[in-house]
C-alpha atoms as a PDB file:
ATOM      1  CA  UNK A   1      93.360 -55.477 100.274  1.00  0.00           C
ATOM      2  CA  UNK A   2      92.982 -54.406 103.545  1.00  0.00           C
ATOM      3  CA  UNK A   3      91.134 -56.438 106.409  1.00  0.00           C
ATOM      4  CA  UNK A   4      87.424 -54.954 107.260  1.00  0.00           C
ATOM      5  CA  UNK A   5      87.186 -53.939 110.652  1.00  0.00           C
ATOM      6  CA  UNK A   6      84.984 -56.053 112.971  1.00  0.00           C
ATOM      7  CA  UNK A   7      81.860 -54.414 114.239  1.00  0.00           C
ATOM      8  CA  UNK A   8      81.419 -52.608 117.720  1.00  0.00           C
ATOM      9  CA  UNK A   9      79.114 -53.966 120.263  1.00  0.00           C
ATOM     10  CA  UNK A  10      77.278 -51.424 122.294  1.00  0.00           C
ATOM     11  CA  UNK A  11      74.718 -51.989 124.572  1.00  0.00           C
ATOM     12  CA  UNK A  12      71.374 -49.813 125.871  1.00  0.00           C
ATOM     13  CA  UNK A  13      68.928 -50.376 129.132  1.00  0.00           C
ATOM     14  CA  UNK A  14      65.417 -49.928 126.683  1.00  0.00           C
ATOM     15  CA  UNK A  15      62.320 -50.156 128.832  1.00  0.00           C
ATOM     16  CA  UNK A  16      60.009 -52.393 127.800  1.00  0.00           C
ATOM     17  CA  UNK A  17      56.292 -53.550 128.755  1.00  0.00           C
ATOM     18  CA  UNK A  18      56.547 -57.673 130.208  1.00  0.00           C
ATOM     19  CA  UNK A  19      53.356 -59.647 130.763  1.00  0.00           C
ATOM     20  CA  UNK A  20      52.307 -61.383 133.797  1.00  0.00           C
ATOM     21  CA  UNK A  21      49.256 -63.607 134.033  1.00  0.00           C
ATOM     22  CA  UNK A  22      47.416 -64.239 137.738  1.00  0.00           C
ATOM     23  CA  UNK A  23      45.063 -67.294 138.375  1.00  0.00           C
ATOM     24  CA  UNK A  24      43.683 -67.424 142.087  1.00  0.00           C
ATOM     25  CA  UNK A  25      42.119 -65.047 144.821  1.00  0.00           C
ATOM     26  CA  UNK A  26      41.285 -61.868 143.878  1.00  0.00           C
ATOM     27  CA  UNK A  27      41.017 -60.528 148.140  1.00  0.00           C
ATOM     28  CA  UNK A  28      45.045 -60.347 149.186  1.00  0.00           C
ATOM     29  CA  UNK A  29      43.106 -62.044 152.798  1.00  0.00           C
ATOM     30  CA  UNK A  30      42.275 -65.484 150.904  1.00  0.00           C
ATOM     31  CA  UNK A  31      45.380 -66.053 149.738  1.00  0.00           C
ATOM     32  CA  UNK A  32      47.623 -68.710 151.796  1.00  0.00           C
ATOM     33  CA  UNK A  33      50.503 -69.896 149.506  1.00  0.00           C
ATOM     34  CA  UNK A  34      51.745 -67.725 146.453  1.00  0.00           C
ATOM     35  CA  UNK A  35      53.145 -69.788 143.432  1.00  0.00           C
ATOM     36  CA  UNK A  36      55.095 -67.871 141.016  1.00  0.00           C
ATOM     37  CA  UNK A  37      55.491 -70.373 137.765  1.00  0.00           C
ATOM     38  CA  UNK A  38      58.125 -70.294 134.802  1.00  0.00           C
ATOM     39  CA  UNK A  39      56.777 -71.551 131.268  1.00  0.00           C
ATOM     40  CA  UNK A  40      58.969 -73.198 129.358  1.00  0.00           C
ATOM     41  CA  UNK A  41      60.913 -72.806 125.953  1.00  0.00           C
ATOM     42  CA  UNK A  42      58.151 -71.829 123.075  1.00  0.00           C
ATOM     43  CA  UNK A  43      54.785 -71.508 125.830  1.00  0.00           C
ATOM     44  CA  UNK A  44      52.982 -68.537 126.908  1.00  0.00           C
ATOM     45  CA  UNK A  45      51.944 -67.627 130.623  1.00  0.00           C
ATOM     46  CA  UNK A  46      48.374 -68.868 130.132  1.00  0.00           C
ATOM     47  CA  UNK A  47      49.596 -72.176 129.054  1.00  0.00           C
ATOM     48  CA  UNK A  48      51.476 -73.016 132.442  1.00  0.00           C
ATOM     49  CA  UNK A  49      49.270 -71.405 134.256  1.00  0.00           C
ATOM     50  CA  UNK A  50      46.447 -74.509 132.361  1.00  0.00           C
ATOM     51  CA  UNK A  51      48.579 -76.837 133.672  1.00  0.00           C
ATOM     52  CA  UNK A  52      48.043 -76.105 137.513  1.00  0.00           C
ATOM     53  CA  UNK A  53      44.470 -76.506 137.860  1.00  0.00           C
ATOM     54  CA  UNK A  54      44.947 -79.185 140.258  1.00  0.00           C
ATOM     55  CA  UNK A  55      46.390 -76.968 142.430  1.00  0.00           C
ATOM     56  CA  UNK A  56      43.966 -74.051 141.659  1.00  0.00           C
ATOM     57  CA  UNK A  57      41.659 -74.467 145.090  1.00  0.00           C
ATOM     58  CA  UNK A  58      41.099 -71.082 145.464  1.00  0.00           C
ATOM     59  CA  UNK A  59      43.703 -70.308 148.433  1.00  0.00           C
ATOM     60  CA  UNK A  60      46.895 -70.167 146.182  1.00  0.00           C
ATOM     61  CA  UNK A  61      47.482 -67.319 144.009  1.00  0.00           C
ATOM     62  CA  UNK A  62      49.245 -68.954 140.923  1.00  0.00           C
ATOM     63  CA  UNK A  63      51.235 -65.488 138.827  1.00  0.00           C
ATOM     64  CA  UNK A  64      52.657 -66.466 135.700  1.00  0.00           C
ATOM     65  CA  UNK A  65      55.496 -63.960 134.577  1.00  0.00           C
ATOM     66  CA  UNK A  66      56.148 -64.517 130.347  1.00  0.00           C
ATOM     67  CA  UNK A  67      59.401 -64.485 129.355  1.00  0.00           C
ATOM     68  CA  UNK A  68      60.578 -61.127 127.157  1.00  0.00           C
ATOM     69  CA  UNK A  69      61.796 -62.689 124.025  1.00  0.00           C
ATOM     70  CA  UNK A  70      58.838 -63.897 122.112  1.00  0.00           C
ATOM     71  CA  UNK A  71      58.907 -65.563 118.455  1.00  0.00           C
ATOM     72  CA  UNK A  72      57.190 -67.489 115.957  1.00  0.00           C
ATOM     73  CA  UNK A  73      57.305 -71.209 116.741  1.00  0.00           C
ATOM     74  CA  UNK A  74      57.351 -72.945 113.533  1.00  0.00           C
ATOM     75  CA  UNK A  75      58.418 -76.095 114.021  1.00  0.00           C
ATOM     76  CA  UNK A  76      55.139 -77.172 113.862  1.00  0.00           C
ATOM     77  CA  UNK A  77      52.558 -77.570 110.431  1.00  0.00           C
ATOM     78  CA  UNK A  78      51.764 -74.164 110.310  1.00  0.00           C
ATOM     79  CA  UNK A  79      55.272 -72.808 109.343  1.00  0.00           C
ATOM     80  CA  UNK A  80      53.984 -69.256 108.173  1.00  0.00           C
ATOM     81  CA  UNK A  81      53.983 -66.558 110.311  1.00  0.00           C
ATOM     82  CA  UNK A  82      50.816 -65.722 109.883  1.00  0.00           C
ATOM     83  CA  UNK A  83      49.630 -69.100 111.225  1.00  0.00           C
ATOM     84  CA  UNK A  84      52.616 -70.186 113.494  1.00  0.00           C
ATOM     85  CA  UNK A  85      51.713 -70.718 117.423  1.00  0.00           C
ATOM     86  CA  UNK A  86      53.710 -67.791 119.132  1.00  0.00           C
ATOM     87  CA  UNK A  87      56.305 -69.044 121.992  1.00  0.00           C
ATOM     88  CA  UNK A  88      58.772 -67.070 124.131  1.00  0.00           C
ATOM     89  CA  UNK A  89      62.265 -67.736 125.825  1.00  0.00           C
ATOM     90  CA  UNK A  90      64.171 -66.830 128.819  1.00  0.00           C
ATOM     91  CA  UNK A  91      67.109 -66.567 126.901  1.00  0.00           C
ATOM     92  CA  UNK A  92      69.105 -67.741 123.979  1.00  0.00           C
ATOM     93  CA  UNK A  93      72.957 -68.528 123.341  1.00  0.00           C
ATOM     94  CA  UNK A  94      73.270 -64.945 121.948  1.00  0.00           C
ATOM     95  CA  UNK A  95      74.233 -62.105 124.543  1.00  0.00           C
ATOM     96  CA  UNK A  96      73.772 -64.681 127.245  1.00  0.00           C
ATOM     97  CA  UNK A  97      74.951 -62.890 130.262  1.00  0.00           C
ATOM     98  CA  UNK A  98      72.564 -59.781 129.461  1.00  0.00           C
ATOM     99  CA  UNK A  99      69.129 -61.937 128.666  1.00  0.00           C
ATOM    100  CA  UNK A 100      70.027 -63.600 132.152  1.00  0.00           C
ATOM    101  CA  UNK A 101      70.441 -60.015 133.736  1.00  0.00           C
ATOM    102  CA  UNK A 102      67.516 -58.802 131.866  1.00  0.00           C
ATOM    103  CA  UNK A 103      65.275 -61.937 133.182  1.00  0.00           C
ATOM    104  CA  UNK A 104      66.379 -62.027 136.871  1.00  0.00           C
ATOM    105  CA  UNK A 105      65.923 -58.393 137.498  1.00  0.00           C
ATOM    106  CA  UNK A 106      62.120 -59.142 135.946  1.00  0.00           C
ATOM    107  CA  UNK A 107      61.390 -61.882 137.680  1.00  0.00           C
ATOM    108  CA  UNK A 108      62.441 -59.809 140.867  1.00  0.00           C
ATOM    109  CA  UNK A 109      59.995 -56.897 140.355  1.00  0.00           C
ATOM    110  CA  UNK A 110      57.067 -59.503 139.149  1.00  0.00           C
ATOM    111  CA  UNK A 111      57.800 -61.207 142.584  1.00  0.00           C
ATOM    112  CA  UNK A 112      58.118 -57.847 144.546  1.00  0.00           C
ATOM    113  CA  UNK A 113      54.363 -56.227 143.079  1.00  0.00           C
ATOM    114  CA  UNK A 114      52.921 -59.102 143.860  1.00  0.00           C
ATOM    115  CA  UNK A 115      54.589 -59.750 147.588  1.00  0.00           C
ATOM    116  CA  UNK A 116      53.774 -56.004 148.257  1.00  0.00           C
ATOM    117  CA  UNK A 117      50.076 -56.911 148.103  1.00  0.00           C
ATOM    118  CA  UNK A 118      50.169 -60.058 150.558  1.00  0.00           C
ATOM    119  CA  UNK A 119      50.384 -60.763 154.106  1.00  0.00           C
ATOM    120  CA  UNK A 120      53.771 -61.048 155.461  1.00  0.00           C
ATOM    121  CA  UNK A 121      53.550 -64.273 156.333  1.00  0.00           C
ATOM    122  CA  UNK A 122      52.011 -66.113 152.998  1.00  0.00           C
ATOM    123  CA  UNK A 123      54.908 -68.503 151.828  1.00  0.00           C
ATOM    124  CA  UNK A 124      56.100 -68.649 148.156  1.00  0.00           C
ATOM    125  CA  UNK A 125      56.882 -71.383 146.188  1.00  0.00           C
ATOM    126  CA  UNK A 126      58.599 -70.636 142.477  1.00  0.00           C
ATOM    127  CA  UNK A 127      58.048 -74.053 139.795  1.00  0.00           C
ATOM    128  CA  UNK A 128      60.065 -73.600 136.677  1.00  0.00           C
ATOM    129  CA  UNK A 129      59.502 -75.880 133.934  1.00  0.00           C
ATOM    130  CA  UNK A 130      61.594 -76.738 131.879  1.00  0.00           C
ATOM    131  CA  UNK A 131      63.798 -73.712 130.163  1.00  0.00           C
ATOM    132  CA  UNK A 132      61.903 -71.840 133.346  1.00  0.00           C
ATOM    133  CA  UNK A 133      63.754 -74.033 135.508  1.00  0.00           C
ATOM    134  CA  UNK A 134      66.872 -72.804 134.733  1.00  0.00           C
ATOM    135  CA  UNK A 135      65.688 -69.503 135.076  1.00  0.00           C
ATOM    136  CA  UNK A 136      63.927 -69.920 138.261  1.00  0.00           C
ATOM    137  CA  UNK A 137      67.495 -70.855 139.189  1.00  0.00           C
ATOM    138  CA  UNK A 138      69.326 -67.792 138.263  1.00  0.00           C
ATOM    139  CA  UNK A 139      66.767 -65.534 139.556  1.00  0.00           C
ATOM    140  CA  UNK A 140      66.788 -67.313 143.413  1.00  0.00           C
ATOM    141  CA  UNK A 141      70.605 -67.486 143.362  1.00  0.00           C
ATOM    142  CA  UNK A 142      71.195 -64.104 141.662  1.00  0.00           C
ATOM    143  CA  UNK A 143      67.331 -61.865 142.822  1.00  0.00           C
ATOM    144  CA  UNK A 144      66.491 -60.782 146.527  1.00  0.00           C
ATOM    145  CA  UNK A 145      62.962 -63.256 146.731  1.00  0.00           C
ATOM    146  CA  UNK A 146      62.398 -64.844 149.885  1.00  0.00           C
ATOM    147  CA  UNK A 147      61.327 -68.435 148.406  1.00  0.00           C
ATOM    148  CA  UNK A 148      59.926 -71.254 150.518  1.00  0.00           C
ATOM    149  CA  UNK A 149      59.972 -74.149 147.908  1.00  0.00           C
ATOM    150  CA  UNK A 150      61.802 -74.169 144.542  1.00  0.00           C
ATOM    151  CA  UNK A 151      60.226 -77.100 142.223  1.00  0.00           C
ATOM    152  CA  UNK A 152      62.474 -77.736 138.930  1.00  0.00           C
ATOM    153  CA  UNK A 153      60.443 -79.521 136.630  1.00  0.00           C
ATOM    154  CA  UNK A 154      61.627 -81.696 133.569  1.00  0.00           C
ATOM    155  CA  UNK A 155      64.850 -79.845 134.063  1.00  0.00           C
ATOM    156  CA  UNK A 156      67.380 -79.272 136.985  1.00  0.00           C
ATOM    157  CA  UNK A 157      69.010 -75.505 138.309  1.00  0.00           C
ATOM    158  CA  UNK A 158      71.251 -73.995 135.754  1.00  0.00           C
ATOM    159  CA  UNK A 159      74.665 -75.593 135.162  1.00  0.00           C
ATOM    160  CA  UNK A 160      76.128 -72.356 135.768  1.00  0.00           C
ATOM    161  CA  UNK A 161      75.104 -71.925 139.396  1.00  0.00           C
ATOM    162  CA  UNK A 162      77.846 -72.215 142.832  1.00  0.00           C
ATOM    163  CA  UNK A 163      75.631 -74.890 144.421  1.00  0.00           C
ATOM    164  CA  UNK A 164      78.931 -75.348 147.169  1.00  0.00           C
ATOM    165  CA  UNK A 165      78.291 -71.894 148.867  1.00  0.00           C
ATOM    166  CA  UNK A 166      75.633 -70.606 151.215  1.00  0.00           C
ATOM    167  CA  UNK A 167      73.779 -68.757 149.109  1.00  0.00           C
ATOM    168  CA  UNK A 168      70.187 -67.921 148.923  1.00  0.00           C
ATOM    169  CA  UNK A 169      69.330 -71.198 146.109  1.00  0.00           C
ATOM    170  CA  UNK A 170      71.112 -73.153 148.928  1.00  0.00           C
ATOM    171  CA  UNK A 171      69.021 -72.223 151.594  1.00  0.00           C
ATOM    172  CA  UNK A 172      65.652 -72.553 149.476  1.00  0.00           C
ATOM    173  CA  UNK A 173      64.477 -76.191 149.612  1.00  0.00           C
ATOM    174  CA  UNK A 174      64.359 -77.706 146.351  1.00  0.00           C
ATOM    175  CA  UNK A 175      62.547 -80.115 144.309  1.00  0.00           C
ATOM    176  CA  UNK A 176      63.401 -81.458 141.324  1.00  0.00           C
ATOM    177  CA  UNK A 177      60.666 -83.705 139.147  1.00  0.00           C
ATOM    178  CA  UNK A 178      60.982 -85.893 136.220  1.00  0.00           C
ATOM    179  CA  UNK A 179      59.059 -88.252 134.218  1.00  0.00           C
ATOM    180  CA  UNK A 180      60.245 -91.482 133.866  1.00  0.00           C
ATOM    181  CA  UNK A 181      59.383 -90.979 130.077  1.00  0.00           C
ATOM    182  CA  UNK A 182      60.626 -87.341 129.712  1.00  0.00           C
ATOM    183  CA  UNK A 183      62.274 -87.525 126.225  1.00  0.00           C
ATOM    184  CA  UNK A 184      64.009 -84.611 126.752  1.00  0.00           C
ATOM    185  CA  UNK A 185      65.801 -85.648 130.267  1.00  0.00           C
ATOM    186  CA  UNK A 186      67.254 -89.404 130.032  1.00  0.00           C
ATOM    187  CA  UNK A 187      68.178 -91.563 131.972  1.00  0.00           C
ATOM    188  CA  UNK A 188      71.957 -90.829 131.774  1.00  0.00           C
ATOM    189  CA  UNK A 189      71.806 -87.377 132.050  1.00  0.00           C
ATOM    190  CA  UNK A 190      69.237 -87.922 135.546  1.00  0.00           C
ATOM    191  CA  UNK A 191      72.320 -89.793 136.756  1.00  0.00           C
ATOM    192  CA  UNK A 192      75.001 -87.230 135.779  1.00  0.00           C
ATOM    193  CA  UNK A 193      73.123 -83.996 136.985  1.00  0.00           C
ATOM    194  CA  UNK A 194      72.397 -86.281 140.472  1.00  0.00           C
ATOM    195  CA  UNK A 195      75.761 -86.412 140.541  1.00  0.00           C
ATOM    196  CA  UNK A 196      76.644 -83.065 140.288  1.00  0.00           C
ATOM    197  CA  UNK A 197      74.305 -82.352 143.035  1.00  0.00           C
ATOM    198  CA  UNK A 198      75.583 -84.512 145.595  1.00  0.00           C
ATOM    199  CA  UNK A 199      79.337 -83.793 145.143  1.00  0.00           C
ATOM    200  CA  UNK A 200      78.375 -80.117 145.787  1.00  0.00           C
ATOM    201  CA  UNK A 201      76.472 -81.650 149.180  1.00  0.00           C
ATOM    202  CA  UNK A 202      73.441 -79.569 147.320  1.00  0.00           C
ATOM    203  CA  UNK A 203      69.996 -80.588 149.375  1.00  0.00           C
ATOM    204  CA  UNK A 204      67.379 -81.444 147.067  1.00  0.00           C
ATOM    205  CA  UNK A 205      64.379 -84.178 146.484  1.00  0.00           C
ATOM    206  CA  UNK A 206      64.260 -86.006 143.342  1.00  0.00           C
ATOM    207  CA  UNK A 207      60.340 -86.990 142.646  1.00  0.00           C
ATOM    208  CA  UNK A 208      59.613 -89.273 140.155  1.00  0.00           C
ATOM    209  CA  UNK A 209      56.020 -89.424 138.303  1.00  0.00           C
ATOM    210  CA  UNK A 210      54.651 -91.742 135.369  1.00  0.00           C
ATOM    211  CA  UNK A 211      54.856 -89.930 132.483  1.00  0.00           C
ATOM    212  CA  UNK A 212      56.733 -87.432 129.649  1.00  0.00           C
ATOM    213  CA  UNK A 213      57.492 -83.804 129.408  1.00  0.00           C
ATOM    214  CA  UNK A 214      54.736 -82.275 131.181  1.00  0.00           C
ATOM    215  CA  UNK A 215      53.035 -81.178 134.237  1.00  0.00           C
ATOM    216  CA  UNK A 216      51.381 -84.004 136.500  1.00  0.00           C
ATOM    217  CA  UNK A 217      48.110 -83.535 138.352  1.00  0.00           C
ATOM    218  CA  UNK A 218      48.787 -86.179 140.961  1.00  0.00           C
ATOM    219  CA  UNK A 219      52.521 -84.483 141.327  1.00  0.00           C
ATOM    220  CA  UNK A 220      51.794 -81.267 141.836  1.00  0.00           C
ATOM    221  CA  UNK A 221      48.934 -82.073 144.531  1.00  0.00           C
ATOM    222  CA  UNK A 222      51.590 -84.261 146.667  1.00  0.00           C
ATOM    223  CA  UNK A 223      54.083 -81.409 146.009  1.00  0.00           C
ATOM    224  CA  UNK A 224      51.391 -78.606 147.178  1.00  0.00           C
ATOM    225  CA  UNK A 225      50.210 -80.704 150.393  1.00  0.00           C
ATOM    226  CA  UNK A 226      53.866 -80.623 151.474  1.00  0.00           C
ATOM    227  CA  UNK A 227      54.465 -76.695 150.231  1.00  0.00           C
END
């Protein structure tokens, strides 16, 4: 019996409609800081763009882009489709390389219709949380955005990245923010990714809050004041 042949992988640009939620200033005049925010693995635009209220003062206009690969989440109760909360990702294991590719180059035009509309001179500031971290990440090192402030939260830049060079991520000051009861980041792996950072001489902040896997009103107010 002869051996079956192994399938062919081919691969297709489709176009495809993305969504991308705005909180803030409506006049292009009142806005003085633009925050583009990642969601993170299994959330929706609108709920990051919930968590920033403290921020929301009226001057900063906070733009949510969703990730492209949406799903039922059902690790929850409600395990049937037709009641599961829906979630999205920025990428999966599978066909890495072209989710990443797919993402960046999104993230790029999100950030370029919404810089078109602004004063030249209104900083930006890009908070990933989470999966979004690591996707803010890849889309500094790897997009054309001209980013004042990256803010990693409850996660650190992709393990992926050259953080040695002089690249654009390098030259973007960076915060990275963890709760001293984030069950998903411990206390071994905030020493081992700290350690990563420093042998690549990468310049960062590490800021610390009370608290788990989730966005901090008190946090994000000190991080804003110094944006």
């Amino acid at each position: 019996m002869t051996d079956r042949p192994e399938p062919r992988s081919e691969f297709f640009k489709a176009g495809r409609t993305a969504r991308c939620l705005t909180l803030g200033p409506t006049d292009p005049g009142a806005v003085r800081e633009l925050w583009i925010v990642l969601h993170g693995y299994a959330q929706l635009a609108e709920g990051i763009l919930a968590g920033l209220s403290a921020i929301d003062d009226g001057t900063r206009l906070l733009v949510a882009p969703e990730a492209l690969s949406r799903f039922y989440d059902a690790r929850g109760e409600r395990s049937r489709h037709a009641e599961a909360a829906v979630g999205a990702s920025w990428m999966t294991r599978e066909d890495r390389l072209h989710e990443i590719e797919d993402h960046v180059a999104w993230l790029q035009q999100a950030y370029e219709a919404q810089v078109a509309r602004l004063p030249d001179a209104v900083p930006v500031t890009v908070l990933g949380f989470s999966q979004g971290a690591a996707a803010a990440s890849r889309w500094i090192a790897n997009g054309r955005a001209r980013v004042a402030h990256l803010i990693c939260w409850g996660a650190s830049v992709a393990p992926e990245l050259d953080l040695s060079g002089a690249g654009t991520l390098r030259r973007t000051r960076c915060s990275i923010v963890i709760g001293d009861r984030d069950q998903f980041v411990t206390a071994a792996h905030i020493a081992t990714e700290r350690a990563r950072l420093d042998a690549a001489k990468f310049p960062y902040a590490f800021v610390g809050f009370p608290g788990g896997h989730r966005l901090d009103d008190a946090t994000l107010r000190h991080l804003a004041e110094g944006a």
